[in-house]
PDB file of N, CA and C in Angstrom:
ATOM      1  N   UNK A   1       0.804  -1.206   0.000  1.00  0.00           N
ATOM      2  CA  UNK A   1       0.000   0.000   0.000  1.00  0.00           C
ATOM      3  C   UNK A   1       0.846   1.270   0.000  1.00  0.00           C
ATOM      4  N   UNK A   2       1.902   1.337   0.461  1.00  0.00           N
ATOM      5  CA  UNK A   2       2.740   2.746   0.792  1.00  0.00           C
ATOM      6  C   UNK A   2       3.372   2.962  -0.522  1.00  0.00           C
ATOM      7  N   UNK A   3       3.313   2.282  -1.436  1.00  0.00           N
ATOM      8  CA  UNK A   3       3.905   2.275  -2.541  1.00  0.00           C
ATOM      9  C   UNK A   3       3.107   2.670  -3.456  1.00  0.00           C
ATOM     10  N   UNK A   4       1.756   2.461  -3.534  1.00  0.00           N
ATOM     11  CA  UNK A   4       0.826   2.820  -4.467  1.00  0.00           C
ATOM     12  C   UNK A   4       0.130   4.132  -3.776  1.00  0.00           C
ATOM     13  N   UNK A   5       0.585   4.576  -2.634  1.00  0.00           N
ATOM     14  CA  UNK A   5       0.058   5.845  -1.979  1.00  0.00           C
ATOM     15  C   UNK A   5       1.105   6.838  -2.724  1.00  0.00           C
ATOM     16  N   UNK A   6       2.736   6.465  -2.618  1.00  0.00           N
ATOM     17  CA  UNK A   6       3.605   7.382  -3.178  1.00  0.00           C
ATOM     18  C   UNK A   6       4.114   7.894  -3.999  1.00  0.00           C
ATOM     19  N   UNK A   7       3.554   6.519  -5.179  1.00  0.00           N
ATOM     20  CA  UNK A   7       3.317   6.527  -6.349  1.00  0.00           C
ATOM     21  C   UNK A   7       2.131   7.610  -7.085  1.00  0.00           C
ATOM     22  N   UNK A   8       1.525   7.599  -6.251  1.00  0.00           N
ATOM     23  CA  UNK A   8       0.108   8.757  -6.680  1.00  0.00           C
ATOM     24  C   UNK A   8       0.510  10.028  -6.336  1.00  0.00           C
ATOM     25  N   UNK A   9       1.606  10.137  -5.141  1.00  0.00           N
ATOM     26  CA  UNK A   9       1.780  11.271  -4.806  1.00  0.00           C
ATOM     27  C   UNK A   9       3.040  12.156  -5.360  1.00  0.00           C
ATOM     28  N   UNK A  10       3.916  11.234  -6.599  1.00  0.00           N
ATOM     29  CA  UNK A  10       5.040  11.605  -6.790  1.00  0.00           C
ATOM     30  C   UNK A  10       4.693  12.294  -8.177  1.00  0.00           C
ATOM     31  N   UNK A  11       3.474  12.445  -8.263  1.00  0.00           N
ATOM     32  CA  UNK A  11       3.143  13.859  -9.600  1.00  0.00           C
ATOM     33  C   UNK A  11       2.591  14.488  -9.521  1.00  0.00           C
ATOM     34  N   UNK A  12       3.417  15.993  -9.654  1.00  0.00           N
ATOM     35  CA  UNK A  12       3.118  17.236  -8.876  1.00  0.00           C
ATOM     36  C   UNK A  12       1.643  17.819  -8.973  1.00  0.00           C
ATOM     37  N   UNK A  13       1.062  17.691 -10.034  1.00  0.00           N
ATOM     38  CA  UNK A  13      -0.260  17.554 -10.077  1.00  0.00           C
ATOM     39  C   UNK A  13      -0.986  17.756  -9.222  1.00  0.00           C
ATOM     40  N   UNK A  14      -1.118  16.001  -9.016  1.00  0.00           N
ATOM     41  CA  UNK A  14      -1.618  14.873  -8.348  1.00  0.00           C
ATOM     42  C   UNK A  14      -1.031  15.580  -6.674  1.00  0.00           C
ATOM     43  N   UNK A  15       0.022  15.800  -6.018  1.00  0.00           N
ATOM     44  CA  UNK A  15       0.608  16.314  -4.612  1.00  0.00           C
ATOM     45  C   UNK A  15      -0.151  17.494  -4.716  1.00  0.00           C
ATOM     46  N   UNK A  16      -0.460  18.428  -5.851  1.00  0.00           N
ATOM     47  CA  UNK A  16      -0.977  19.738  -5.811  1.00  0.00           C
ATOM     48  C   UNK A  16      -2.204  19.416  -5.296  1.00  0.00           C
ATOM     49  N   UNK A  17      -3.127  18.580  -5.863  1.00  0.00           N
ATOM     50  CA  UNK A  17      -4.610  18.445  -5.728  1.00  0.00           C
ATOM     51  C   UNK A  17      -4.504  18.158  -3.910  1.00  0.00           C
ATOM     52  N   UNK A  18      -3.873  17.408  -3.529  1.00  0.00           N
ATOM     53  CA  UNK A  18      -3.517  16.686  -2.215  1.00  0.00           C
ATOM     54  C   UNK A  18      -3.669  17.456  -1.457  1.00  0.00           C
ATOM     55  N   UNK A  19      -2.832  18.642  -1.818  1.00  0.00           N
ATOM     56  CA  UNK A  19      -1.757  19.777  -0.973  1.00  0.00           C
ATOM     57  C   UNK A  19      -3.698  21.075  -0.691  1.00  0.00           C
ATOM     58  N   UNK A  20      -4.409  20.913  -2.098  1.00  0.00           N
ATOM     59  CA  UNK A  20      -5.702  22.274  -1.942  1.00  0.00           C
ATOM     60  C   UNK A  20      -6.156  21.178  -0.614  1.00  0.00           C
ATOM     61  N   UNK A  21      -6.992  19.704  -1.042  1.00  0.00           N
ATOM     62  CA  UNK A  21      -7.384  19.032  -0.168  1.00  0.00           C
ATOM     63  C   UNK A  21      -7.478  19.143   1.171  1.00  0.00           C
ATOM     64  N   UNK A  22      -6.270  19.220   1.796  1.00  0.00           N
ATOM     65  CA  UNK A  22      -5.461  18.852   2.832  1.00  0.00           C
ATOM     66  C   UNK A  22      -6.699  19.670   3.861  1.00  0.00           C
ATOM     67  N   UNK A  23      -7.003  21.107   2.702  1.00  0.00           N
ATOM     68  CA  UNK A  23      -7.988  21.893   4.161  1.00  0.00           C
ATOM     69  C   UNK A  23      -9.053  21.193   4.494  1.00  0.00           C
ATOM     70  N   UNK A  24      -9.334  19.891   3.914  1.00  0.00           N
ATOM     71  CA  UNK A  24     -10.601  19.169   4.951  1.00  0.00           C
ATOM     72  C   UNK A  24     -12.044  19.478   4.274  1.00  0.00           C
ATOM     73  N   UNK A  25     -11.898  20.625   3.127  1.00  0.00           N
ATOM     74  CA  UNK A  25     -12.844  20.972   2.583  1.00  0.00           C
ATOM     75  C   UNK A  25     -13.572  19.664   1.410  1.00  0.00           C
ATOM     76  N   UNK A  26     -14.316  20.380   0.703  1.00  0.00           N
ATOM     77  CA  UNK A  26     -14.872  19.397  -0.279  1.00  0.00           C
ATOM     78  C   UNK A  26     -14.218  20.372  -1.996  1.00  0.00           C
ATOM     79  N   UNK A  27     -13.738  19.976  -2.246  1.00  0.00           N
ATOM     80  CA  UNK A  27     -13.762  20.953  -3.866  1.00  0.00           C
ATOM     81  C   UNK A  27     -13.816  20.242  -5.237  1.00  0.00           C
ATOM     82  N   UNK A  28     -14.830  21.047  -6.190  1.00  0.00           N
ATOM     83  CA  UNK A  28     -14.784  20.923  -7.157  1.00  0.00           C
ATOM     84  C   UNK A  28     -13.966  20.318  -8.619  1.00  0.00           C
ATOM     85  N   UNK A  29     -13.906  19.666  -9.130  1.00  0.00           N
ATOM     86  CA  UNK A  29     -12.999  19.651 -10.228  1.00  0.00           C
ATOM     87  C   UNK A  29     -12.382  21.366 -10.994  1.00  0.00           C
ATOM     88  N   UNK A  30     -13.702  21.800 -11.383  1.00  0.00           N
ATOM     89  CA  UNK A  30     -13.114  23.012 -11.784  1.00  0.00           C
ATOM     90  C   UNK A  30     -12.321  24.423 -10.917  1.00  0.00           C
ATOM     91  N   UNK A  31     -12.485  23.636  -9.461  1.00  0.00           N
ATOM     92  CA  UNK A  31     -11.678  24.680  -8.399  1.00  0.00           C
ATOM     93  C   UNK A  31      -9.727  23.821  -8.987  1.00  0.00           C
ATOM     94  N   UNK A  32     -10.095  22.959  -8.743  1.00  0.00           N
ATOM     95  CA  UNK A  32      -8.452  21.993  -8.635  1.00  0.00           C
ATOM     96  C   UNK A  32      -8.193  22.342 -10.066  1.00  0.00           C
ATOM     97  N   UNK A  33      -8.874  22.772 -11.148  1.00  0.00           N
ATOM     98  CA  UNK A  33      -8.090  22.808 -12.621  1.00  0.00           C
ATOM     99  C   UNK A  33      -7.949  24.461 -12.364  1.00  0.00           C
ATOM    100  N   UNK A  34      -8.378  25.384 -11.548  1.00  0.00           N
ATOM    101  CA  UNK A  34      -7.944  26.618 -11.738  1.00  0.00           C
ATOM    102  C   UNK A  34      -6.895  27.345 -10.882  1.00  0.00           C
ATOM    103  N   UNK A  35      -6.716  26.334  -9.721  1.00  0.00           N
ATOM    104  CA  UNK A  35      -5.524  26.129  -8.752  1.00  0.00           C
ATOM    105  C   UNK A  35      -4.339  25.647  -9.442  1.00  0.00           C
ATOM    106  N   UNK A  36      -4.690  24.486 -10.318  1.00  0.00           N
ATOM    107  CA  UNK A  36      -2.924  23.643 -10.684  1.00  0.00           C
ATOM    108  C   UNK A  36      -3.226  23.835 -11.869  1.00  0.00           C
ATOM    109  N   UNK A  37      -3.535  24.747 -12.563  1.00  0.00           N
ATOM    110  CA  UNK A  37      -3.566  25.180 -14.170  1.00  0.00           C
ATOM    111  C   UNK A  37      -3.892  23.974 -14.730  1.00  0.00           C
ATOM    112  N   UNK A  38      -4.736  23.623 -14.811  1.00  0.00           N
ATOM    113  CA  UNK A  38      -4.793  21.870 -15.919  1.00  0.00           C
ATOM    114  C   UNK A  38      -6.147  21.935 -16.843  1.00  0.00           C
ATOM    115  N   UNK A  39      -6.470  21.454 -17.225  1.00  0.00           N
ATOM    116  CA  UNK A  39      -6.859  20.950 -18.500  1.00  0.00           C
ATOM    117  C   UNK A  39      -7.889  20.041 -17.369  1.00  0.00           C
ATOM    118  N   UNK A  40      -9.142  20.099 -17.887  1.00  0.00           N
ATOM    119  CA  UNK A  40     -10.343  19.126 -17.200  1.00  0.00           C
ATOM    120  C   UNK A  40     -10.156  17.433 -17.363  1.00  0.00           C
ATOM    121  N   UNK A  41      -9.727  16.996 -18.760  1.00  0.00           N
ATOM    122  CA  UNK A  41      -9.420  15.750 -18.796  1.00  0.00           C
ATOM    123  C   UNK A  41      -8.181  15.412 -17.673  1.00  0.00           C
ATOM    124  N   UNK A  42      -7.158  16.014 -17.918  1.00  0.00           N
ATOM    125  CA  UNK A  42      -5.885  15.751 -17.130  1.00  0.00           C
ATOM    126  C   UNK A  42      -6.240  15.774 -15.741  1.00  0.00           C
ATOM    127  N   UNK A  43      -7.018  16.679 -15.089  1.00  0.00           N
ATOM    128  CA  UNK A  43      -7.482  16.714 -13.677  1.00  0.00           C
ATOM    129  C   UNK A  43      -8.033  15.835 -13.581  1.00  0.00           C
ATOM    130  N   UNK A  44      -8.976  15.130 -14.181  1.00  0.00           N
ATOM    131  CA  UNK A  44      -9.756  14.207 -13.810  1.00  0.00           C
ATOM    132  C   UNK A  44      -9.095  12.678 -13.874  1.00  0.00           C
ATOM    133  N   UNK A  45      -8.129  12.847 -14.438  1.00  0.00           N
ATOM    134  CA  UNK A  45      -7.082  11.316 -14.920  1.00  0.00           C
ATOM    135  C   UNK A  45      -6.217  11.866 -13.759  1.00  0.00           C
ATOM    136  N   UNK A  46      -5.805  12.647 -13.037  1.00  0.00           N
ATOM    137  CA  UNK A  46      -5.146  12.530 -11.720  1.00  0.00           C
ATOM    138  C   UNK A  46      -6.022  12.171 -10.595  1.00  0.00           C
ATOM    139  N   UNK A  47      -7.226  13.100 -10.732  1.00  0.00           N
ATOM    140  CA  UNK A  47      -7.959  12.510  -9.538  1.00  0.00           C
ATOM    141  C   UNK A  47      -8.347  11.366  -9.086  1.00  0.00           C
ATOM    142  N   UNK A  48      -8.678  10.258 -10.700  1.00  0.00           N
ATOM    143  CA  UNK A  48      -8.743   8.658 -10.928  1.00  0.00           C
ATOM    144  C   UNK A  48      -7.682   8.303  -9.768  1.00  0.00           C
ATOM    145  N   UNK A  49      -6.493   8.486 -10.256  1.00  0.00           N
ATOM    146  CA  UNK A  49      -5.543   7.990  -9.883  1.00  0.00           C
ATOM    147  C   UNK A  49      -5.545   8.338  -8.426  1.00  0.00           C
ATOM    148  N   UNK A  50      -5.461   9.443  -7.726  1.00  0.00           N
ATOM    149  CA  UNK A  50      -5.639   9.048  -6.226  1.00  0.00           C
ATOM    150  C   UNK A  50      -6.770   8.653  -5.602  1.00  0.00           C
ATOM    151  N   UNK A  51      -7.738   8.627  -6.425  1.00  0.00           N
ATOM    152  CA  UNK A  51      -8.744   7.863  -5.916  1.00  0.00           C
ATOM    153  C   UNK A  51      -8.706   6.421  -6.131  1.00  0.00           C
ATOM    154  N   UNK A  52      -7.688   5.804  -6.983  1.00  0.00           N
ATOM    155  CA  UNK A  52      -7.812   4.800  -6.924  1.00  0.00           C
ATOM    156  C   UNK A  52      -6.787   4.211  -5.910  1.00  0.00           C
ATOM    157  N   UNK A  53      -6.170   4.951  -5.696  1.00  0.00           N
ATOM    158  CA  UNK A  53      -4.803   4.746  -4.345  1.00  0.00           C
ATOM    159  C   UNK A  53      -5.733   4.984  -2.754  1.00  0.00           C
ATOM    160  N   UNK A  54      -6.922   4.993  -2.904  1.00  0.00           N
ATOM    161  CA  UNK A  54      -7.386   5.474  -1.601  1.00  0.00           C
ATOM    162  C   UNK A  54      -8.018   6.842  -0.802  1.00  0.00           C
ATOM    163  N   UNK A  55      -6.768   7.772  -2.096  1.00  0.00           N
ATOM    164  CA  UNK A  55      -6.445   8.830  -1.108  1.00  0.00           C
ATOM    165  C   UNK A  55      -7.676   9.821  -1.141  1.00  0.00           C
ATOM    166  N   UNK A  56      -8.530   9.743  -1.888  1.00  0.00           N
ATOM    167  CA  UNK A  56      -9.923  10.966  -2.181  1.00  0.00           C
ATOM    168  C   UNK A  56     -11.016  10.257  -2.339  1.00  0.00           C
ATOM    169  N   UNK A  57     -12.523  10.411  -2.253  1.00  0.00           N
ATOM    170  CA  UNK A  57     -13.397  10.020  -2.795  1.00  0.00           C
ATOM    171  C   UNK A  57     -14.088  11.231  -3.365  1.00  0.00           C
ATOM    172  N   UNK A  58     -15.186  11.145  -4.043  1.00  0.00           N
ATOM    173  CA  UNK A  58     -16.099  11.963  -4.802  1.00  0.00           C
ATOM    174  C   UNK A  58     -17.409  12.166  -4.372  1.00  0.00           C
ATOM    175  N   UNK A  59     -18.004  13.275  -5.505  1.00  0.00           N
ATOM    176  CA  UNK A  59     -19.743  13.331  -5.409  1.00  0.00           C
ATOM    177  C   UNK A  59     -19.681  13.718  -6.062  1.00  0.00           C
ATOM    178  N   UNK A  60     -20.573  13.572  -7.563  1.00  0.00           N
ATOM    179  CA  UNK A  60     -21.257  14.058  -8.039  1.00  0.00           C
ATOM    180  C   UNK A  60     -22.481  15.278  -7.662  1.00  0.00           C
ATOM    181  N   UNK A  61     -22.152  15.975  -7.819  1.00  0.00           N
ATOM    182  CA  UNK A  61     -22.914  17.541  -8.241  1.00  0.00           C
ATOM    183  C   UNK A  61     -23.003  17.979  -9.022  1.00  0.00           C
ATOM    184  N   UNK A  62     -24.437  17.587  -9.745  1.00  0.00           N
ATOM    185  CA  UNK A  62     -24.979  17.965 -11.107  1.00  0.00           C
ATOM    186  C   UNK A  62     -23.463  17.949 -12.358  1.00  0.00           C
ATOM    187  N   UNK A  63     -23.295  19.017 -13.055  1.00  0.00           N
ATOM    188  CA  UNK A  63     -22.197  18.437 -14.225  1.00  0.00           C
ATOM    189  C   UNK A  63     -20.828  18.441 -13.225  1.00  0.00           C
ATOM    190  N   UNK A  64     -20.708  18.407 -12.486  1.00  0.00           N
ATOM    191  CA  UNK A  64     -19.183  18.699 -11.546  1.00  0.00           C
ATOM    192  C   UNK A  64     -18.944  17.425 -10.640  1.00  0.00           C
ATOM    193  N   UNK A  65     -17.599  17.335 -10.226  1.00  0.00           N
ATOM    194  CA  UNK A  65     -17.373  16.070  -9.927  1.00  0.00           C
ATOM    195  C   UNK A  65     -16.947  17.184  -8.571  1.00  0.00           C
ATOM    196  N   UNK A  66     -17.003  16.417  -6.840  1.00  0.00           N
ATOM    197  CA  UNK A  66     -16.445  16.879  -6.160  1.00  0.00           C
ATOM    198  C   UNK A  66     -15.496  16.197  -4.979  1.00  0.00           C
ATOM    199  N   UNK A  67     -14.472  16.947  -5.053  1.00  0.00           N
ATOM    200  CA  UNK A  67     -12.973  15.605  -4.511  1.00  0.00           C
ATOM    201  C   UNK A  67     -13.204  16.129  -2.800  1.00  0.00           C
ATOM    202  N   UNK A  68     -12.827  14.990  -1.992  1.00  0.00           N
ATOM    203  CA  UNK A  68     -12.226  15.286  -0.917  1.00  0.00           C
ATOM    204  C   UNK A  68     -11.006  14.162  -0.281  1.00  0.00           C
ATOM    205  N   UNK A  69     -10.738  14.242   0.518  1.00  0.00           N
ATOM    206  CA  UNK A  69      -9.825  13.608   1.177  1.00  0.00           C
ATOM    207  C   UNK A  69     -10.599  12.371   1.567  1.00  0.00           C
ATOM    208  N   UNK A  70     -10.401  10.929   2.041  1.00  0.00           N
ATOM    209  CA  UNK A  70     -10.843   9.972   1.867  1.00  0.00           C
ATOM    210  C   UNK A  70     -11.519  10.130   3.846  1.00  0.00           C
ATOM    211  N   UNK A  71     -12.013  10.280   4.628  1.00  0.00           N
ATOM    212  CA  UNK A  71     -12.145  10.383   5.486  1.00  0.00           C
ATOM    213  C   UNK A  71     -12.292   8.865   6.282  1.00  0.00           C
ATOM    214  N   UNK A  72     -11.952   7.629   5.709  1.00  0.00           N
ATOM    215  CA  UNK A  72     -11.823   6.451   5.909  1.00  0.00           C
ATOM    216  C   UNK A  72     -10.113   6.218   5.836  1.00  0.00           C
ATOM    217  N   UNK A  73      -9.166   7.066   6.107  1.00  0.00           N
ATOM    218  CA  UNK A  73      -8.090   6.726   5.853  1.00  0.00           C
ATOM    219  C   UNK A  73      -7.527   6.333   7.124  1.00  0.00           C
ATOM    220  N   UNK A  74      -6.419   4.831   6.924  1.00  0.00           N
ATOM    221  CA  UNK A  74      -6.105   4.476   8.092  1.00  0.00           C
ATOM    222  C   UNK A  74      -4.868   5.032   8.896  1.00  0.00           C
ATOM    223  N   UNK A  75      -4.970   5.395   9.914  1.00  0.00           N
ATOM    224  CA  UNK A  75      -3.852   5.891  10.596  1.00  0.00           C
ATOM    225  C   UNK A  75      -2.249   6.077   9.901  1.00  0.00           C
ATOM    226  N   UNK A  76      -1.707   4.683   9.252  1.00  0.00           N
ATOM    227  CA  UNK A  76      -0.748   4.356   8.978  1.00  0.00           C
ATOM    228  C   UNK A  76      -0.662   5.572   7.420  1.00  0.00           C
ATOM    229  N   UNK A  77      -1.671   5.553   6.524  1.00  0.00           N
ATOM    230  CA  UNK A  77      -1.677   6.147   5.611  1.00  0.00           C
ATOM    231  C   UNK A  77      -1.670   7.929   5.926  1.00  0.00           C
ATOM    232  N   UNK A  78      -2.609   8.230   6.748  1.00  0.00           N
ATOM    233  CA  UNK A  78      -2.390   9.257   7.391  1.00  0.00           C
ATOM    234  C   UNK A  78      -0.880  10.024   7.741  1.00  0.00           C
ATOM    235  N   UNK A  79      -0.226   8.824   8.262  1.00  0.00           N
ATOM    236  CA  UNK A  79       1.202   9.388   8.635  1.00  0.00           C
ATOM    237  C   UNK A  79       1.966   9.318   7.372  1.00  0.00           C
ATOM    238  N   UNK A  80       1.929   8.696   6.453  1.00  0.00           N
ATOM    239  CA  UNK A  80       2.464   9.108   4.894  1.00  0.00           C
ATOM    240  C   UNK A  80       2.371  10.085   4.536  1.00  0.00           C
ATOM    241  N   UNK A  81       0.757  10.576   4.186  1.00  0.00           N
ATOM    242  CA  UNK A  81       0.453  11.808   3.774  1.00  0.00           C
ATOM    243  C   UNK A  81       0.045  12.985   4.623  1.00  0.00           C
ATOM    244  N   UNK A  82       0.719  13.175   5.691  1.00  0.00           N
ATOM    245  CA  UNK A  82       1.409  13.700   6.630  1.00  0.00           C
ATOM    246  C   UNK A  82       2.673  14.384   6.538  1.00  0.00           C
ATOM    247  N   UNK A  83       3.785  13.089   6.072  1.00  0.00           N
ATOM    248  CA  UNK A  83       4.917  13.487   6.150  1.00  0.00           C
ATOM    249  C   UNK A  83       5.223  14.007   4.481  1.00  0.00           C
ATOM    250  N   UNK A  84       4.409  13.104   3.583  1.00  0.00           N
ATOM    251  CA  UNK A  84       4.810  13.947   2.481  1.00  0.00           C
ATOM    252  C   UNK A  84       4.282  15.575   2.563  1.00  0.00           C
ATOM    253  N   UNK A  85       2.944  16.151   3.091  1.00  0.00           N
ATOM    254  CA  UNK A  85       2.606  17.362   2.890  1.00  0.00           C
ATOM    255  C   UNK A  85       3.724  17.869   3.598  1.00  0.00           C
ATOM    256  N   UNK A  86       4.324  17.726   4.648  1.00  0.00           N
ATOM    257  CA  UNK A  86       5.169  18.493   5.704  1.00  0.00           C
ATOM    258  C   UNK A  86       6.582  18.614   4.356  1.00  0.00           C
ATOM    259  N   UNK A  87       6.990  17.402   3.783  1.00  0.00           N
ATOM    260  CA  UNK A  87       7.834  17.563   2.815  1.00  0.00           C
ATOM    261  C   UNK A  87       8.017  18.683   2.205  1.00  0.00           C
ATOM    262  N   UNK A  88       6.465  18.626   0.990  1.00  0.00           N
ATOM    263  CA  UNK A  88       6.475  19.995  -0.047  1.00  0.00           C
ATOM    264  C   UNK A  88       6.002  21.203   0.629  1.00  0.00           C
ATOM    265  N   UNK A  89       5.658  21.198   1.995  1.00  0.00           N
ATOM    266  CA  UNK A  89       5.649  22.472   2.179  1.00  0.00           C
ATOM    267  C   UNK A  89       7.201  23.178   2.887  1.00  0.00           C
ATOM    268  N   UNK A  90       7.332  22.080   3.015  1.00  0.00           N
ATOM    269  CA  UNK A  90       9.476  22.360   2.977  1.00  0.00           C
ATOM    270  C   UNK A  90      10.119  22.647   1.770  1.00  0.00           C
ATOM    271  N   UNK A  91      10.112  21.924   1.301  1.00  0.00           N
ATOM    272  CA  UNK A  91      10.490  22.187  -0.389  1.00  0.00           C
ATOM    273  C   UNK A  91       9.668  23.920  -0.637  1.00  0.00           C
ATOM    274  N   UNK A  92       8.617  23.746  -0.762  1.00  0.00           N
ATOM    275  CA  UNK A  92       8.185  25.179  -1.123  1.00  0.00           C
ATOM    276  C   UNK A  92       8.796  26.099  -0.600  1.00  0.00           C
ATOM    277  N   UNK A  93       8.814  26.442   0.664  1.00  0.00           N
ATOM    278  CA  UNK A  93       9.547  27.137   1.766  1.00  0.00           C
ATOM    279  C   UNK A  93      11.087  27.017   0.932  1.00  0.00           C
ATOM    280  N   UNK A  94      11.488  26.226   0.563  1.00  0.00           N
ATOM    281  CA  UNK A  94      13.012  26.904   0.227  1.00  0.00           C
ATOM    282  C   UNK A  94      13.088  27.148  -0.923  1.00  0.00           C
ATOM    283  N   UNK A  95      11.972  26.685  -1.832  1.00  0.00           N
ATOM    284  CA  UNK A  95      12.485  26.986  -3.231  1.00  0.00           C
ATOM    285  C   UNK A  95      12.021  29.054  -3.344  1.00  0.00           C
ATOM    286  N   UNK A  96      11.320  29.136  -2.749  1.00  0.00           N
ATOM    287  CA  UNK A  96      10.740  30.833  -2.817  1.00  0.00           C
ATOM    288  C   UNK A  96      11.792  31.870  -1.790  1.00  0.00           C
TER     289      UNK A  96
END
């Protein structure tokens, strides 16, 4: 499992969508394509992808798809995506 969690998380994208997430909120597809500049297909072929790692689930709202953080996530995964957010917001912090 930690492998297919880090694997989802090692495209910047995909860590970007993670990184809006993280506030606990619920958001839109078209919020996450106007945050990480993308293209609606491409957002939605990342979001697949951490949703298929666990890490988000959805809702449908009328034509809009809406992501959140998986609120079934187990402790152990938690502390992954934990330490990766603490990561890029290190990385960010030094690259600026």
């Amino acid at each position: 499992m930690p492998i297919a969690i880090l694997s989802a998380l090692a495209e910047p994208t995909r860590l970007g969508a993670i990184q809006i997430l993280a506030d606990g909120q619920e958001h839109c597809v078209c919020q996450l394509m106007a945050r990480l500049d993308a293209t609606q297909s491409r957002m939605s072929r990342h979001m697949q992808t951490l949703k298929q790692a666990g890490l988000v689930v959805d809702r449908r709202d009328a034509q809009w798809v809406r992501y959140r953080l998986n609120p079934a996530l187990a402790p152990e995964v938690l502390a992954i995506l934990d330490a990766v957010l603490i990561a890029a917001a290190a990385d960010e912090r030094s690259a600026a």
